[in-house]
C-alpha atoms as a PDB file:
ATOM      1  CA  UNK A   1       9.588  -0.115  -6.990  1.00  0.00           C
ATOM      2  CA  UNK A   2       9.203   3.944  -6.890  1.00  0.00           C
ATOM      3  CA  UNK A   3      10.701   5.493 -10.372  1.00  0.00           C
ATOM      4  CA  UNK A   4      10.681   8.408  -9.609  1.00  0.00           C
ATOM      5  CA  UNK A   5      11.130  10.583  -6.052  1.00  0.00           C
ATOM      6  CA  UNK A   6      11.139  14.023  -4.706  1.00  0.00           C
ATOM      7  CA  UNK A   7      13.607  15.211  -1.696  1.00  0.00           C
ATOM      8  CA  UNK A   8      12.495  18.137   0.210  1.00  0.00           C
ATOM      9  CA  UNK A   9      14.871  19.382   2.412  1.00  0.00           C
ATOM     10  CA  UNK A  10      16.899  22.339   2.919  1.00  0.00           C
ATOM     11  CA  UNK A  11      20.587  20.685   3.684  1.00  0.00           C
ATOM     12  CA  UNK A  12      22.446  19.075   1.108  1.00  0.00           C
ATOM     13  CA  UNK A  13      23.926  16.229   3.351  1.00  0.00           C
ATOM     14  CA  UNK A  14      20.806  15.500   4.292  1.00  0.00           C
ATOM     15  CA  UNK A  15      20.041  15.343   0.379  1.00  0.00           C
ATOM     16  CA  UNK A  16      22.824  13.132  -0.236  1.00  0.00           C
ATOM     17  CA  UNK A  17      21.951  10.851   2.494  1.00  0.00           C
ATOM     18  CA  UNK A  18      18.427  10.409   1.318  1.00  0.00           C
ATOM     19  CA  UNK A  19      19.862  10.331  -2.309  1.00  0.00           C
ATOM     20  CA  UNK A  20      22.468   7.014  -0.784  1.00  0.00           C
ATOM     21  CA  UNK A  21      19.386   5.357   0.646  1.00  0.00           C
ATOM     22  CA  UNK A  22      17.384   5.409  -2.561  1.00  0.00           C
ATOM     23  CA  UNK A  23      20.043   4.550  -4.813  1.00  0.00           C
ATOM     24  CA  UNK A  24      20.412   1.718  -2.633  1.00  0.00           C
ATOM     25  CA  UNK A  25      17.106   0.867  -3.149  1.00  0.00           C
ATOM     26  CA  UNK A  26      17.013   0.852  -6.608  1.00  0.00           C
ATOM     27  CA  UNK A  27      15.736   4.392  -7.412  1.00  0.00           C
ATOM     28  CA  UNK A  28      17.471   6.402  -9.453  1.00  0.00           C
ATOM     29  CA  UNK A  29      15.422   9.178 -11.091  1.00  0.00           C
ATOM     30  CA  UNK A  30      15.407  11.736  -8.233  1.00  0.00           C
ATOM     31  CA  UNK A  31      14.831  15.170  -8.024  1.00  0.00           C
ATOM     32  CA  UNK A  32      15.843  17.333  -5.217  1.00  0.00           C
ATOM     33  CA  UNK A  33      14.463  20.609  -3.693  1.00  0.00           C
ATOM     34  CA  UNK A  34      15.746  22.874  -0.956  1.00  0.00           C
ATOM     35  CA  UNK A  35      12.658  25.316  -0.588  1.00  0.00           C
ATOM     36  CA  UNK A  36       8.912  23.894  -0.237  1.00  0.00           C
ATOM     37  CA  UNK A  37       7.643  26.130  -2.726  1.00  0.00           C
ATOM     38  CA  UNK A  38       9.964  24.674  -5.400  1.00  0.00           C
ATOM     39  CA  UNK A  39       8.741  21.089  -4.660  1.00  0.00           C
ATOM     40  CA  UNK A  40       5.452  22.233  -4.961  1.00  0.00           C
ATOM     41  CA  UNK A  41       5.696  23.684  -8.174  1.00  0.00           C
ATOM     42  CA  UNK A  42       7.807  20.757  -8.912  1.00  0.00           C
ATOM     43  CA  UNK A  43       5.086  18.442  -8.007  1.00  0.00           C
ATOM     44  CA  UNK A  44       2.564  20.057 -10.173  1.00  0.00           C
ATOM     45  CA  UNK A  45       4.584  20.065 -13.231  1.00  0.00           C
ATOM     46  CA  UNK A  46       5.363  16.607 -13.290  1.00  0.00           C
ATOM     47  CA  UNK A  47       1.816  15.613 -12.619  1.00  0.00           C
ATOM     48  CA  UNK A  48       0.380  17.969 -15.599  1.00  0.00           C
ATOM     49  CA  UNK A  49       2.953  16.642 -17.691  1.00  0.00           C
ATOM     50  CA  UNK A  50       1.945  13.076 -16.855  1.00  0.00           C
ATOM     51  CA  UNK A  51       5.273  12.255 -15.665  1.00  0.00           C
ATOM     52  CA  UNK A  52       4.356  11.970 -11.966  1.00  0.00           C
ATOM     53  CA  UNK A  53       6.555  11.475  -8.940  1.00  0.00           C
ATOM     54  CA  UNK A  54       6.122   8.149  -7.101  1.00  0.00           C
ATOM     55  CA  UNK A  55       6.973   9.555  -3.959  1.00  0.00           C
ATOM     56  CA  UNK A  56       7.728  12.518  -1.440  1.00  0.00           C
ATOM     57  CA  UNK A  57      10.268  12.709   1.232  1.00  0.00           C
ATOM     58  CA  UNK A  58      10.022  15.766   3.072  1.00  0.00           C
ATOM     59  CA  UNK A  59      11.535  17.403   6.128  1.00  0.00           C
ATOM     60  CA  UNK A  60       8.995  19.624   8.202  1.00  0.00           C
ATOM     61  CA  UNK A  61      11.404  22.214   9.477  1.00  0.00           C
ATOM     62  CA  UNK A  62      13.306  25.363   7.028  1.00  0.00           C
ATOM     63  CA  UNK A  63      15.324  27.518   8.047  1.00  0.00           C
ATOM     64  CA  UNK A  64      15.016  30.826   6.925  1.00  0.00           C
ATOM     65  CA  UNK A  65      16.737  33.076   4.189  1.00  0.00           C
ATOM     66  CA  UNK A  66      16.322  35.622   1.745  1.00  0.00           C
ATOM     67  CA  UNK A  67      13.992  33.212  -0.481  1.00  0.00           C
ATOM     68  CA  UNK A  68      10.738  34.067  -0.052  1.00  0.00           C
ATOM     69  CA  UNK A  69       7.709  31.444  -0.600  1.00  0.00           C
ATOM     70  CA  UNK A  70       4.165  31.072   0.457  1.00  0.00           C
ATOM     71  CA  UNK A  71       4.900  27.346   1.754  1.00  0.00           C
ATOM     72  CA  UNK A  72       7.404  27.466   4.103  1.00  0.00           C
ATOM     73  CA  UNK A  73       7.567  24.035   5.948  1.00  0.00           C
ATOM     74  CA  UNK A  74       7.210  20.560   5.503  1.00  0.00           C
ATOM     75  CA  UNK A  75       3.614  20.441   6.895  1.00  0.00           C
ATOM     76  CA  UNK A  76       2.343  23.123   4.503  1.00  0.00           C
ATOM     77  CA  UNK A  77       3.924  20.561   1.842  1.00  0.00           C
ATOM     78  CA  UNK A  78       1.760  18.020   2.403  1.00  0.00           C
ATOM     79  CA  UNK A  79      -1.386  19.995   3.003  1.00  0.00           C
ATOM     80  CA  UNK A  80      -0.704  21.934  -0.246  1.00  0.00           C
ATOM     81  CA  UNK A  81       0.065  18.412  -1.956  1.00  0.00           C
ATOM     82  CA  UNK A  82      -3.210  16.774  -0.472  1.00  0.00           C
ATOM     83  CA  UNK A  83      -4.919  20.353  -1.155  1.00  0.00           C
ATOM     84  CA  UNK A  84      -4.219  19.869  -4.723  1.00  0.00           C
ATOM     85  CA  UNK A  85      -5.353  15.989  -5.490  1.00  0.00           C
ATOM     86  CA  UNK A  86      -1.944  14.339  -5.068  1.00  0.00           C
ATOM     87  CA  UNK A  87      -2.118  10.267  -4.000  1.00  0.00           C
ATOM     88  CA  UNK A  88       1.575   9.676  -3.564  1.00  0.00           C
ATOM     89  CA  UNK A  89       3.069   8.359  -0.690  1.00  0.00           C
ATOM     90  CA  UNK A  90       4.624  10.819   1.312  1.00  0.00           C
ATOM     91  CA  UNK A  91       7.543   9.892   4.102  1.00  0.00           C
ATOM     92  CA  UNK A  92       8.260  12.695   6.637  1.00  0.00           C
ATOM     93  CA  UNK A  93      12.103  12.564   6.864  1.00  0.00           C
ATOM     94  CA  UNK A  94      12.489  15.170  10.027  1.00  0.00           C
ATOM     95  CA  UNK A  95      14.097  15.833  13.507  1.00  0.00           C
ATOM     96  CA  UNK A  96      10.630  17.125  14.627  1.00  0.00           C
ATOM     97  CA  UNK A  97       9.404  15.204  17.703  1.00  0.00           C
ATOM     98  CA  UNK A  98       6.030  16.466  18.897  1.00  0.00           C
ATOM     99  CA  UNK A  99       3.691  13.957  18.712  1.00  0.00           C
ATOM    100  CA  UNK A 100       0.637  15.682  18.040  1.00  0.00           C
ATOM    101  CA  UNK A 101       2.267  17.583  14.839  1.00  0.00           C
ATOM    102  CA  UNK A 102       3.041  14.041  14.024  1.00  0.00           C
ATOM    103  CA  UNK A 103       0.001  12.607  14.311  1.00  0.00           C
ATOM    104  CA  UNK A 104      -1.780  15.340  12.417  1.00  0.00           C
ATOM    105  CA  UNK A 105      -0.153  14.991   9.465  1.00  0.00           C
ATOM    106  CA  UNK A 106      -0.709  10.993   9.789  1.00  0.00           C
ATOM    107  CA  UNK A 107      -4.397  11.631  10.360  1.00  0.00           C
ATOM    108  CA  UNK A 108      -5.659  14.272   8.744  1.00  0.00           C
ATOM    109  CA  UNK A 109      -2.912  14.170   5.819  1.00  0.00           C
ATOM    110  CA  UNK A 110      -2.479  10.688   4.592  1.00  0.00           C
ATOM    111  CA  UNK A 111       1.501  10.413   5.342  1.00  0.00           C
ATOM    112  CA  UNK A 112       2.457   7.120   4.605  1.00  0.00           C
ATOM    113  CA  UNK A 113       5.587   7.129   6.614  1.00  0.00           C
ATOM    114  CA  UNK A 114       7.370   9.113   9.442  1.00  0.00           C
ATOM    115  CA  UNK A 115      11.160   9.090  10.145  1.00  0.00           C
ATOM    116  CA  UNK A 116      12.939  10.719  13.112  1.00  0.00           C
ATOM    117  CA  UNK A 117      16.431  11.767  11.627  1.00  0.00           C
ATOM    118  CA  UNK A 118      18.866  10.135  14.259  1.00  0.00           C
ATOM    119  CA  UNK A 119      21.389   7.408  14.607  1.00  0.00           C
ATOM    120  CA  UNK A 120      19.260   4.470  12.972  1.00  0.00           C
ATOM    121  CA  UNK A 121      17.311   7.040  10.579  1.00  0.00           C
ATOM    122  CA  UNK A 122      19.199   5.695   7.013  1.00  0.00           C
ATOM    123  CA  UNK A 123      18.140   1.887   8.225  1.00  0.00           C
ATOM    124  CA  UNK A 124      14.596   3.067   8.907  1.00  0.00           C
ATOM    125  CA  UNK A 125      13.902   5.434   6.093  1.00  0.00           C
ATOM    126  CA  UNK A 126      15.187   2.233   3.912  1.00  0.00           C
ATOM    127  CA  UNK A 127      12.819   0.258   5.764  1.00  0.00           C
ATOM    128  CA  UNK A 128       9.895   2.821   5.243  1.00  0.00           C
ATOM    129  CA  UNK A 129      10.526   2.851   1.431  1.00  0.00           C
ATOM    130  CA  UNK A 130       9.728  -0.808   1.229  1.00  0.00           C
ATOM    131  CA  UNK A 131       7.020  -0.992   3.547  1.00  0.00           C
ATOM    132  CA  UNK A 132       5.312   1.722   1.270  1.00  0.00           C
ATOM    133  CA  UNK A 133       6.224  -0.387  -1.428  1.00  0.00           C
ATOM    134  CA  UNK A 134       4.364  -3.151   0.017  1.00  0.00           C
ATOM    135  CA  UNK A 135       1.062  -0.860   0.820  1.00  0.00           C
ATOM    136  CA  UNK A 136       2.203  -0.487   4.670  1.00  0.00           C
ATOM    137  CA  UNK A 137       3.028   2.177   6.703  1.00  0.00           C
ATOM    138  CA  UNK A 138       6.090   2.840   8.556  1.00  0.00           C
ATOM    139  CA  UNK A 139       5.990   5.256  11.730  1.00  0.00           C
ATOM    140  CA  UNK A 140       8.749   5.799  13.882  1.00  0.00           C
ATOM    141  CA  UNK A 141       8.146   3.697  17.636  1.00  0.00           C
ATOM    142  CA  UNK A 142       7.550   6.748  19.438  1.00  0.00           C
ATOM    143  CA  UNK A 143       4.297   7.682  16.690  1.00  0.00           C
ATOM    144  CA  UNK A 144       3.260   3.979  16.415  1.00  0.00           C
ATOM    145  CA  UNK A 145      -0.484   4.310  16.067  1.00  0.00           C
ATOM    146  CA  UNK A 146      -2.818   2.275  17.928  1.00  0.00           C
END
């Protein structure tokens, strides 16, 4: 069971949605972030202080304010979290729905999971938790690889 899990995304329902399925999952040390940067940083601080997360759910797409940042969507997230040595499981939690972007970050990036947000999205992101539990990947239909 994951101990301990990061939520990157910018709106708090969202965050509280994610936050519902986990809880119902047994998780109950998260941590929440709203900008990419944050999670980073985040990230890095829990893994020098030997207190790593278990897992990353991130959304791809932020909308912009007056925070500035040097990562500034979900897909810099995971390169910058790959980039830096990190072996967690990582679900992508997003609307996004171009395939290739998709498949990129599968690929080239190691994402364990990817969930289109959407009328079915709490059942599946519950389902991709424990099929990353269970060492398995969980893609969306549309991104099934074959």
């Amino acid at each position: 069971m994951f101990k301990k899990v990061l939520i990157v995304d910018d709106y708090d329902v969202v965050n509280e949605g994610v936050l519902t399925v986990l809880n119902t999952k047994g998780v109950i040390n998260v941590e929440k972030a709203q900008y990419c940067d944050d999670a980073f940083l985040k990230l890095k601080k829990a893994d020098l202080d030997k207190e790593p997360f278990d897992l990353l759910i991130t959304d791809l797409s932020f909308k912009e304010d007056f925070h500035e940042g040097e990562i500034l969507s979900g897909d810099e997230l995971v390169i910058a979290v790959r980039g830096y040595g990190l072996k967690l499981p990582i679900i992508v939690y997003s609307m996004e729905d171009r395939l290739q972007r998709v498949r990129t970050l599968i690929n080239k990036y190691n994402v364990n999971a990817y969930v289109c947000k959407g009328r079915r999205s709490s059942l599946e992101l519950g389902q991709a938790i424990l099929d990353i539990q269970d060492k398995k990947y969980f893609y969306h239909h549309k991104y099934k690889m074959h």
